[in-house]
PDB file of N, CA and C in Angstrom:
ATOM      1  N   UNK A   1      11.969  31.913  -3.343  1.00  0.00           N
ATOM      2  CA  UNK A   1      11.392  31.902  -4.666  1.00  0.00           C
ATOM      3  C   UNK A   1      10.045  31.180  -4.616  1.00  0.00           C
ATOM      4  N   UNK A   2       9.099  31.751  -4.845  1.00  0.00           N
ATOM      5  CA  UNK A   2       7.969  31.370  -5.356  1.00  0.00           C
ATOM      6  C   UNK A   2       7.556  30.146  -6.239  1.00  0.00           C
ATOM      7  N   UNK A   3       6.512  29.134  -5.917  1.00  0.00           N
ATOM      8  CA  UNK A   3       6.416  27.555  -6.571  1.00  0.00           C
ATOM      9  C   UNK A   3       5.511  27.776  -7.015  1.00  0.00           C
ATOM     10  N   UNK A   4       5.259  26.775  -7.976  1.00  0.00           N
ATOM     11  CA  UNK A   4       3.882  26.848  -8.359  1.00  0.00           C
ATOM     12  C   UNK A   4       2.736  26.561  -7.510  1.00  0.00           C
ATOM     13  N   UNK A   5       3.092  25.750  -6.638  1.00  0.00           N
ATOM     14  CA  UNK A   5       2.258  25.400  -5.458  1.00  0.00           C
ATOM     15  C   UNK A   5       1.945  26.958  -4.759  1.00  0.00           C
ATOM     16  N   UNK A   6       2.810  27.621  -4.503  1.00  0.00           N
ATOM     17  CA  UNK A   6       2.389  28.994  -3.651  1.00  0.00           C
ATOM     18  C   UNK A   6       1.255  29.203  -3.059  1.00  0.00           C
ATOM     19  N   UNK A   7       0.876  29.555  -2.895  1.00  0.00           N
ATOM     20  CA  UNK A   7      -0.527  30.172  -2.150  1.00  0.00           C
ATOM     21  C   UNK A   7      -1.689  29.469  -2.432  1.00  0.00           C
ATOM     22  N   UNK A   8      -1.517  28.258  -2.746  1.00  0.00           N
ATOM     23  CA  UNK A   8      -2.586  26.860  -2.552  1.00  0.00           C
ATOM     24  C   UNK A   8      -2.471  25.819  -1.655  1.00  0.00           C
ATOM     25  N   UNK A   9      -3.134  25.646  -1.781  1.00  0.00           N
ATOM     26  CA  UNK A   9      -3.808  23.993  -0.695  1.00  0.00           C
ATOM     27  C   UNK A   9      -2.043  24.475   1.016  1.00  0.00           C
ATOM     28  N   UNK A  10      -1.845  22.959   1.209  1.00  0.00           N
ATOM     29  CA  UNK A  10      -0.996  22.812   2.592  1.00  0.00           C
ATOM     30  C   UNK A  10       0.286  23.168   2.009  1.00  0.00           C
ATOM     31  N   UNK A  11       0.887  23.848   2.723  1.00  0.00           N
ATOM     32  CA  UNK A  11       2.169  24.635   3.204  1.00  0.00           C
ATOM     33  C   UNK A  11       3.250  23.406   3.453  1.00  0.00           C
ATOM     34  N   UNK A  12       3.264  22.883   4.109  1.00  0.00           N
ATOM     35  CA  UNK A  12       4.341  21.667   4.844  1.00  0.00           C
ATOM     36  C   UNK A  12       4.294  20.403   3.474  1.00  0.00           C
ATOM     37  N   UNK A  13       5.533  19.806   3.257  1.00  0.00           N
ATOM     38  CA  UNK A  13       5.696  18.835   2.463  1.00  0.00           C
ATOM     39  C   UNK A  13       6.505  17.675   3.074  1.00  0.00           C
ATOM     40  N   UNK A  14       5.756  16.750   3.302  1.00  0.00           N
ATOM     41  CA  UNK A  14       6.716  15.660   4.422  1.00  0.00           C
ATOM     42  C   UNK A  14       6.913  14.251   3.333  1.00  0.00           C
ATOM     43  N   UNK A  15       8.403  13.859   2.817  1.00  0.00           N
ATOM     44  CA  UNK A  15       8.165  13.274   1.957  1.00  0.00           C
ATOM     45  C   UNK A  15       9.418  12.158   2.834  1.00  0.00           C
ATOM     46  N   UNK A  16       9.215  10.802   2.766  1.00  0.00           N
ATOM     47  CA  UNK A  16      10.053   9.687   3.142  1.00  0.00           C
ATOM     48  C   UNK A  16      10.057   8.945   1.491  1.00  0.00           C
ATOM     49  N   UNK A  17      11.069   7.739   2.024  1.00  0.00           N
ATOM     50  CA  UNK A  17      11.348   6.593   1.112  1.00  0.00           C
ATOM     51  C   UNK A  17      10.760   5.357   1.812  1.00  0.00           C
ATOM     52  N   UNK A  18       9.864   4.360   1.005  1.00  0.00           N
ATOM     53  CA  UNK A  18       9.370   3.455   1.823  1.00  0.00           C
ATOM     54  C   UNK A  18      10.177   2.214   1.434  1.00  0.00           C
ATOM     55  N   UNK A  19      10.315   1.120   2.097  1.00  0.00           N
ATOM     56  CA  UNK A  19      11.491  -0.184   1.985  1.00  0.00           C
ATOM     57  C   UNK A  19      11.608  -0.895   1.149  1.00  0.00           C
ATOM     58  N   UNK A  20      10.806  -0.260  -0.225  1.00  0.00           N
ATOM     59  CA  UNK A  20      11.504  -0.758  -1.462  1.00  0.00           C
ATOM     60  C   UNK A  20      12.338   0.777  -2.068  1.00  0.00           C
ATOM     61  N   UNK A  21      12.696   1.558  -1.840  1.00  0.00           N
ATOM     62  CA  UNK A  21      13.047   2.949  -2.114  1.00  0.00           C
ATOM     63  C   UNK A  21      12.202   3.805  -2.848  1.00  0.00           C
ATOM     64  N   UNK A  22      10.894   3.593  -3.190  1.00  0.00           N
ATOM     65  CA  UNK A  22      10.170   4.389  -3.378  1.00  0.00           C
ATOM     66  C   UNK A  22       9.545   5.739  -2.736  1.00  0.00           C
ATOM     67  N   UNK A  23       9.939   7.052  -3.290  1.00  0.00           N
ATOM     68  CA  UNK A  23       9.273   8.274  -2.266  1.00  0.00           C
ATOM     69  C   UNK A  23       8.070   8.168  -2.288  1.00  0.00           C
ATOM     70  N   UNK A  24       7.384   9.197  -1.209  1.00  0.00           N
ATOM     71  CA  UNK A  24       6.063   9.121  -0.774  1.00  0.00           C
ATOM     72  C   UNK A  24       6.282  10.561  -0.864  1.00  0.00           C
ATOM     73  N   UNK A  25       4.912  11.268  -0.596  1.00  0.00           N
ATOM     74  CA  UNK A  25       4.839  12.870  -0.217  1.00  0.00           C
ATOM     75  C   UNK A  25       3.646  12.871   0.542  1.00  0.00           C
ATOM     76  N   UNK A  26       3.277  13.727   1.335  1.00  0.00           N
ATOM     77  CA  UNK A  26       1.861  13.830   1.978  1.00  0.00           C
ATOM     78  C   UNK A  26       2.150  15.351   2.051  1.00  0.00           C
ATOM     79  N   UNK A  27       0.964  16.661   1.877  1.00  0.00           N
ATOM     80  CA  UNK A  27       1.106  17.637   2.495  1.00  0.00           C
ATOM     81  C   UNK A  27       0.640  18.282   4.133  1.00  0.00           C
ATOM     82  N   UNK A  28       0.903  19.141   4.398  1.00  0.00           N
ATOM     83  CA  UNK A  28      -0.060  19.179   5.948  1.00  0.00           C
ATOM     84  C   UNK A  28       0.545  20.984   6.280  1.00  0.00           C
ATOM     85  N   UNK A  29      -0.782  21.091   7.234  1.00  0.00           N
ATOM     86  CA  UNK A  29      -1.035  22.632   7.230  1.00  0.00           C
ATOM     87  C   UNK A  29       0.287  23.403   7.973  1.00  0.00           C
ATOM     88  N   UNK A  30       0.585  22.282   9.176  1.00  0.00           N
ATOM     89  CA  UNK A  30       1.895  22.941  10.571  1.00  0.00           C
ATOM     90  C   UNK A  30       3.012  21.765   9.861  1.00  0.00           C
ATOM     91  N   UNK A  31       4.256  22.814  10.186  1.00  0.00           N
ATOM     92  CA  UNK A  31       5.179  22.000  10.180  1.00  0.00           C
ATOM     93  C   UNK A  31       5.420  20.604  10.816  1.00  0.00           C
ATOM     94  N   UNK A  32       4.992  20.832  12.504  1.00  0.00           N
ATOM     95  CA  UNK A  32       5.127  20.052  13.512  1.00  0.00           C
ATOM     96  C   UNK A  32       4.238  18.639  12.959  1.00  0.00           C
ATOM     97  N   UNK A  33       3.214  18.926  12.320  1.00  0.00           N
ATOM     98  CA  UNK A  33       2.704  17.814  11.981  1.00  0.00           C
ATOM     99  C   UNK A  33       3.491  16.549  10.944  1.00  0.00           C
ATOM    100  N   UNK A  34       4.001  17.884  10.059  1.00  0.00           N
ATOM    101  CA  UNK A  34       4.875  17.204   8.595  1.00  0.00           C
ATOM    102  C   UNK A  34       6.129  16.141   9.139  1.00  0.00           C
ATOM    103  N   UNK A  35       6.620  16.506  10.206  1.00  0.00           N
ATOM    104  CA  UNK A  35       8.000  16.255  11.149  1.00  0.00           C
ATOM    105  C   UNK A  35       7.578  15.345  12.077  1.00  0.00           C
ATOM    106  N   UNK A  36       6.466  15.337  12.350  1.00  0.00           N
ATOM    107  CA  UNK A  36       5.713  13.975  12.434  1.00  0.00           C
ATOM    108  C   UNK A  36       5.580  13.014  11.669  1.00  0.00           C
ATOM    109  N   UNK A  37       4.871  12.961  10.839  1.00  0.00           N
ATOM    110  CA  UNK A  37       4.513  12.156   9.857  1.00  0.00           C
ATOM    111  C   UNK A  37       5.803  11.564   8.809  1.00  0.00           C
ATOM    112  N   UNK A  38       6.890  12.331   8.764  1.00  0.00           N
ATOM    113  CA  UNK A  38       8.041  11.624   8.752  1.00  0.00           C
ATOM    114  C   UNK A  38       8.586  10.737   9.113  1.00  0.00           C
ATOM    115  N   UNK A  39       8.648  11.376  10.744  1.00  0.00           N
ATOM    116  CA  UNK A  39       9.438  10.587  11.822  1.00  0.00           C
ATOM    117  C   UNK A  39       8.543   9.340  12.205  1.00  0.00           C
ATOM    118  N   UNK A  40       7.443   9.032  11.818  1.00  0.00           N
ATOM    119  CA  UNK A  40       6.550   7.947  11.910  1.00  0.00           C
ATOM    120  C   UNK A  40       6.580   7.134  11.162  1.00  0.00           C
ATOM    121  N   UNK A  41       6.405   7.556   9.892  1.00  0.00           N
ATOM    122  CA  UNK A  41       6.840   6.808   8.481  1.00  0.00           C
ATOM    123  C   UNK A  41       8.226   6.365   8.437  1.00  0.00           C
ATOM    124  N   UNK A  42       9.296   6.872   8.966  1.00  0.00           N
ATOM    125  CA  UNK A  42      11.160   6.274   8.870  1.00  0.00           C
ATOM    126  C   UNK A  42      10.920   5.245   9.650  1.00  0.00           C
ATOM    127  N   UNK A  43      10.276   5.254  11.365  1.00  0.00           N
ATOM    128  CA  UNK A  43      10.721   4.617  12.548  1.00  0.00           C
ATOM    129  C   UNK A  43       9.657   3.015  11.671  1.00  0.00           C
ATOM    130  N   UNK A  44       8.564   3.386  11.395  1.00  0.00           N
ATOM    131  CA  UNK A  44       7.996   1.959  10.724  1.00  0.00           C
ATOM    132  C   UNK A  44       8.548   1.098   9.076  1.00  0.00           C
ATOM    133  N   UNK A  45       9.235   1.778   8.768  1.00  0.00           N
ATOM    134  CA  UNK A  45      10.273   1.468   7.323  1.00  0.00           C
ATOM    135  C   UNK A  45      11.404   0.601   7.971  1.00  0.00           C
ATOM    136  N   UNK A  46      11.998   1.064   9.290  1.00  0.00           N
ATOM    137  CA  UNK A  46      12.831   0.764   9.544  1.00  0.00           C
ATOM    138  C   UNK A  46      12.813  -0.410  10.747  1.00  0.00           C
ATOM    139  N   UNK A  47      11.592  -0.216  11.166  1.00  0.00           N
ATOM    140  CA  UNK A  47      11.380  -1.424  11.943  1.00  0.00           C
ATOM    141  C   UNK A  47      10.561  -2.703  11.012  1.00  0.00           C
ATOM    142  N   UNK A  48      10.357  -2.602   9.886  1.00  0.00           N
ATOM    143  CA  UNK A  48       9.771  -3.383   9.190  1.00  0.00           C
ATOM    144  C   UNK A  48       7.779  -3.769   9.173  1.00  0.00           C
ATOM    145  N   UNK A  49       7.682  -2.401   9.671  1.00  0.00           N
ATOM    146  CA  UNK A  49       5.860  -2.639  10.011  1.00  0.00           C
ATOM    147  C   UNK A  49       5.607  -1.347   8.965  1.00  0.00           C
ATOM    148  N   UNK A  50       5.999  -1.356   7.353  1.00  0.00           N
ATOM    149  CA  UNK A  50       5.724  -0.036   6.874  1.00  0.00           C
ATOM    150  C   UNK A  50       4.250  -0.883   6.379  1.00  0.00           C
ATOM    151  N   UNK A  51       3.374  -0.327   5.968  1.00  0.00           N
ATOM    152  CA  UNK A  51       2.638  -0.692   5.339  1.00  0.00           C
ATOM    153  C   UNK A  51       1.837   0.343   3.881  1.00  0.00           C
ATOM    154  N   UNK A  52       2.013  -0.444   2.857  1.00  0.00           N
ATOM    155  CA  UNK A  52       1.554   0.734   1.399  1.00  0.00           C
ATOM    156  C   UNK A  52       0.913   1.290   1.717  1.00  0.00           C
ATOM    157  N   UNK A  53       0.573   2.842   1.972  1.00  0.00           N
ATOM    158  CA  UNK A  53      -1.098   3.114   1.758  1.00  0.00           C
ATOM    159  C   UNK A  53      -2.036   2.978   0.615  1.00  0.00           C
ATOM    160  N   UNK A  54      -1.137   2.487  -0.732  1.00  0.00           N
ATOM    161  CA  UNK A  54      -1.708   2.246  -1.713  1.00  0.00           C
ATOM    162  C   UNK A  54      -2.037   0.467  -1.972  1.00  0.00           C
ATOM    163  N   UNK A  55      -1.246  -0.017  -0.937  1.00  0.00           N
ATOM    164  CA  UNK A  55      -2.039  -1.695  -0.980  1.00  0.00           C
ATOM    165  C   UNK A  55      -3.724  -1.817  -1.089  1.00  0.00           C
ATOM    166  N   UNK A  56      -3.851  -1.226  -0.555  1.00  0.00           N
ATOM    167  CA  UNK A  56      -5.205  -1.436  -0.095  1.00  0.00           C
ATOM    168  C   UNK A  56      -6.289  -1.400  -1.498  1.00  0.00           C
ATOM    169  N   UNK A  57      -5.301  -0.884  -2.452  1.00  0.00           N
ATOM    170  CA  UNK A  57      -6.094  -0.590  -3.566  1.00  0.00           C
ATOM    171  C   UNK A  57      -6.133  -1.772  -4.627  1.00  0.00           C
ATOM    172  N   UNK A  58      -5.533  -2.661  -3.935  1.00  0.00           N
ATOM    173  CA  UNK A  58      -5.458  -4.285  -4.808  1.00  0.00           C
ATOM    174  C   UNK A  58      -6.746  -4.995  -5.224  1.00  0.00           C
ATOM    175  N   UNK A  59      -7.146  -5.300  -5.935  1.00  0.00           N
ATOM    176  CA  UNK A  59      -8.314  -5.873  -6.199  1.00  0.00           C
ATOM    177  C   UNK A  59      -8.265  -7.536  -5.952  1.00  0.00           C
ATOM    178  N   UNK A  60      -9.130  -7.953  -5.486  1.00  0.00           N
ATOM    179  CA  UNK A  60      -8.889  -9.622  -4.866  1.00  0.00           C
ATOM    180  C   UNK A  60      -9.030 -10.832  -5.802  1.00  0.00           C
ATOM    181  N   UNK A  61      -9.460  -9.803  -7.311  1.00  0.00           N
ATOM    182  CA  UNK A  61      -9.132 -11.163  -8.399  1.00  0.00           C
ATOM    183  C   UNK A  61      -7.928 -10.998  -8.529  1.00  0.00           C
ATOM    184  N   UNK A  62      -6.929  -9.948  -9.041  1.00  0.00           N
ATOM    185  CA  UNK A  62      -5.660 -10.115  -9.427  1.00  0.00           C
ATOM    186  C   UNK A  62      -4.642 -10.546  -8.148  1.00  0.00           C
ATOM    187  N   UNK A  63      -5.269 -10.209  -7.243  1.00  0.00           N
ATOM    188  CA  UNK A  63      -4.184 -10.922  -5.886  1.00  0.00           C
ATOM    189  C   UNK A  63      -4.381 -12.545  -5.565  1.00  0.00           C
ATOM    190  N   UNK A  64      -5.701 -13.138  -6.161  1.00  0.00           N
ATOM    191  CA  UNK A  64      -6.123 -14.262  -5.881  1.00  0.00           C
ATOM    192  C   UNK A  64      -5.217 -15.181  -6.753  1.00  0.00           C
ATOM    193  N   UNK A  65      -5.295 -14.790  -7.855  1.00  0.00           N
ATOM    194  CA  UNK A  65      -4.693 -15.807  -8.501  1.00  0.00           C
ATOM    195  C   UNK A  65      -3.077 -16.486  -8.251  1.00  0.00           C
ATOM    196  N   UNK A  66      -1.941 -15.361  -8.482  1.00  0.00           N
ATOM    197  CA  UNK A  66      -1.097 -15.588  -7.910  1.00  0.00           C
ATOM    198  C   UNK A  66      -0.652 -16.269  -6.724  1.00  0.00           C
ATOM    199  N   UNK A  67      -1.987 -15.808  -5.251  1.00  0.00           N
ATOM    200  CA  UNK A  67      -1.975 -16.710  -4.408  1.00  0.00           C
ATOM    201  C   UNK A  67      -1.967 -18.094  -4.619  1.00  0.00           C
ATOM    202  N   UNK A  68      -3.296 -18.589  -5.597  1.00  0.00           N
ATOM    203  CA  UNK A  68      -3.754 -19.772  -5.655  1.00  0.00           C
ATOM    204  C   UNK A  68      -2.578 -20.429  -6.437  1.00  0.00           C
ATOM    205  N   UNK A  69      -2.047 -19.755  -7.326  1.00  0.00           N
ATOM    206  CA  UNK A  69      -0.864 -20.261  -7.769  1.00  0.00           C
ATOM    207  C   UNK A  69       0.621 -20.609  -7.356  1.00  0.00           C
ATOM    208  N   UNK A  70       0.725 -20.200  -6.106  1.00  0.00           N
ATOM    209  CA  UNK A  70       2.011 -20.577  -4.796  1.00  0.00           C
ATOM    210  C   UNK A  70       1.652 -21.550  -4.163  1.00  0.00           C
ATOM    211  N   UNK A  71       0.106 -21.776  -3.621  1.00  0.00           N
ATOM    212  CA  UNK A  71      -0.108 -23.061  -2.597  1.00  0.00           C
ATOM    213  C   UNK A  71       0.486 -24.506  -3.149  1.00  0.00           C
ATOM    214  N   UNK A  72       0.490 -24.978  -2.292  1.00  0.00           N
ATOM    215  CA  UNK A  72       0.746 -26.437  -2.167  1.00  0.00           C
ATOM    216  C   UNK A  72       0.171 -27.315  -1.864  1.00  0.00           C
ATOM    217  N   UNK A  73      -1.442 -26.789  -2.825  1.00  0.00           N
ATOM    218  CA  UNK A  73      -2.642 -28.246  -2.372  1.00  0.00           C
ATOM    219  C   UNK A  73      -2.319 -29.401  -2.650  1.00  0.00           C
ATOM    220  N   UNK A  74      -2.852 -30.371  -2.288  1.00  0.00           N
ATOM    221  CA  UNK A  74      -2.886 -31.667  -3.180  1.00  0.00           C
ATOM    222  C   UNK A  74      -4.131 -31.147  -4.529  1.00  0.00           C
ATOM    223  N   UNK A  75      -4.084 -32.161  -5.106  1.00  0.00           N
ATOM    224  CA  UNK A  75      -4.578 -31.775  -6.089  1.00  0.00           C
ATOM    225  C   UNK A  75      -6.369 -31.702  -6.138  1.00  0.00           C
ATOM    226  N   UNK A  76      -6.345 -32.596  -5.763  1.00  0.00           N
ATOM    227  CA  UNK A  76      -7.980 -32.376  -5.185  1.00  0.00           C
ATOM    228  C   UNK A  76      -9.230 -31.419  -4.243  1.00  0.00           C
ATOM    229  N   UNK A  77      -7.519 -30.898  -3.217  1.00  0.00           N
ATOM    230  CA  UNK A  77      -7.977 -29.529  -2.891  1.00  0.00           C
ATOM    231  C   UNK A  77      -7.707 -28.281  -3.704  1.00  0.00           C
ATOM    232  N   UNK A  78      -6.983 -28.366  -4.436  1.00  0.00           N
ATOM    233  CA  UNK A  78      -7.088 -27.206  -5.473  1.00  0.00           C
ATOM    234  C   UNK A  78      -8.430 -27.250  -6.113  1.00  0.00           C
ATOM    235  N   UNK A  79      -9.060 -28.336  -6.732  1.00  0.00           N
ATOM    236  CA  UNK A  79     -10.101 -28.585  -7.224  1.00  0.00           C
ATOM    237  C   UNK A  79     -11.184 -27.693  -6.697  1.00  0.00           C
ATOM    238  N   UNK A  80     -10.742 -28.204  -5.114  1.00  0.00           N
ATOM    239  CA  UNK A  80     -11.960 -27.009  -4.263  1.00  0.00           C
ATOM    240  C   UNK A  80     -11.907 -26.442  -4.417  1.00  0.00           C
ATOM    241  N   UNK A  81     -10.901 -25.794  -3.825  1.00  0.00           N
ATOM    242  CA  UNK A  81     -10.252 -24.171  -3.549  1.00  0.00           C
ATOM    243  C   UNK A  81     -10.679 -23.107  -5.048  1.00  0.00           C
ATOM    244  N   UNK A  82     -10.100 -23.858  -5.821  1.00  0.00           N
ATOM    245  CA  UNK A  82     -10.258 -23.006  -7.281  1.00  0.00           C
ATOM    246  C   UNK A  82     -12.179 -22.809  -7.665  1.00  0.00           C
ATOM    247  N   UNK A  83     -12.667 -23.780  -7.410  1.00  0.00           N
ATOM    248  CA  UNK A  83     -13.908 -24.266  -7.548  1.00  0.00           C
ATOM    249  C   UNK A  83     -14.582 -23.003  -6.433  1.00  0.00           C
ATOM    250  N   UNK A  84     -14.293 -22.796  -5.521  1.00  0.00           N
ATOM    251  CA  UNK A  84     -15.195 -21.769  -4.696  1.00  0.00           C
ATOM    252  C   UNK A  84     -14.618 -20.786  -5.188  1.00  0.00           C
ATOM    253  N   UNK A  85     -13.445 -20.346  -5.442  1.00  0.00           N
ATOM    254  CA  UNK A  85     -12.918 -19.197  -5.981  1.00  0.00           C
ATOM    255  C   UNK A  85     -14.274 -18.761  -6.893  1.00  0.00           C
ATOM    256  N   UNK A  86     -14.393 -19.713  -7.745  1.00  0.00           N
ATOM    257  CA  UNK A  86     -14.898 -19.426  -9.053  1.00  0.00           C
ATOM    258  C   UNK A  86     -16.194 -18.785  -8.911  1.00  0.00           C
ATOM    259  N   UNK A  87     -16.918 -19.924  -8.419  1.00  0.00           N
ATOM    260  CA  UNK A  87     -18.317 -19.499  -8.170  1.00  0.00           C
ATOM    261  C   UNK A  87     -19.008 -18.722  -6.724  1.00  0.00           C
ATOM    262  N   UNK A  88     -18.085 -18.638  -5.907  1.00  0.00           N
ATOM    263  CA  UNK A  88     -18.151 -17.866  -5.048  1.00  0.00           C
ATOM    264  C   UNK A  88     -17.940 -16.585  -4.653  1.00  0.00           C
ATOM    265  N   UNK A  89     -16.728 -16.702  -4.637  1.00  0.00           N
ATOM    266  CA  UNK A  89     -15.686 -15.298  -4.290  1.00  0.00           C
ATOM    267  C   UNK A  89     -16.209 -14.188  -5.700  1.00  0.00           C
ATOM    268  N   UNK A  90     -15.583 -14.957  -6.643  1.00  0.00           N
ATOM    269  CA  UNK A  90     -15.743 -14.022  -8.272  1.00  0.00           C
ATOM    270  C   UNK A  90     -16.264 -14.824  -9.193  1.00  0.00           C
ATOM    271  N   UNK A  91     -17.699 -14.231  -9.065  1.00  0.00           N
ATOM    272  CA  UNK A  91     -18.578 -15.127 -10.012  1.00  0.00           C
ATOM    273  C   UNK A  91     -18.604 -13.912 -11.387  1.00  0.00           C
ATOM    274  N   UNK A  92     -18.870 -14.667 -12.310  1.00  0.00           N
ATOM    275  CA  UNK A  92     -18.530 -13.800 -14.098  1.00  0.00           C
ATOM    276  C   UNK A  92     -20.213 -13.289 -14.053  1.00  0.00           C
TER     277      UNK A  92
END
């Protein structure tokens, strides 16, 4: 039966679960490739080296803060730390 996809873009649909159970999909032109890209994506899920391909899309103010908010400066190095944050890293 015929998809809506049909006779567009890549043929092959290689879809895993990454180690929080979230699916993924990627398409690709050969099977052999798709059956790849599976079997690459399970063996690193399962050895614990998966990595998001959508991490990367984090922006370093909203990841900063939270960081800065786990450390365990003394208080005077927070002073710093927050202090270069500010005017350094992400200036307004």
């Amino acid at each position: 039966m015929k998809t809506a996809r049909h006779g567009t873009g890549r043929r092959w649909l290689a879809s895993y679960a990454d180690d929080t159970g979230r699916r993924h999909a990627k398409s690709f032109d050969r099977k052999m490739d798709a059956e790849r890209y599976v079997t690459l994506m399970a063996a690193d899920v399962a050895r614990g080296r998966y990595l998001d391909p959508a991490g990367g899309r984090t922006l370093f103010g909203p990841y900063a803060q939270p960081w800065l908010a786990a450390q365990t400066f003394d208080p005077s190095s927070r002073v710093q730390v927050e202090l270069r944050l500010r005017i350094h890293i992400q200036p307004n």
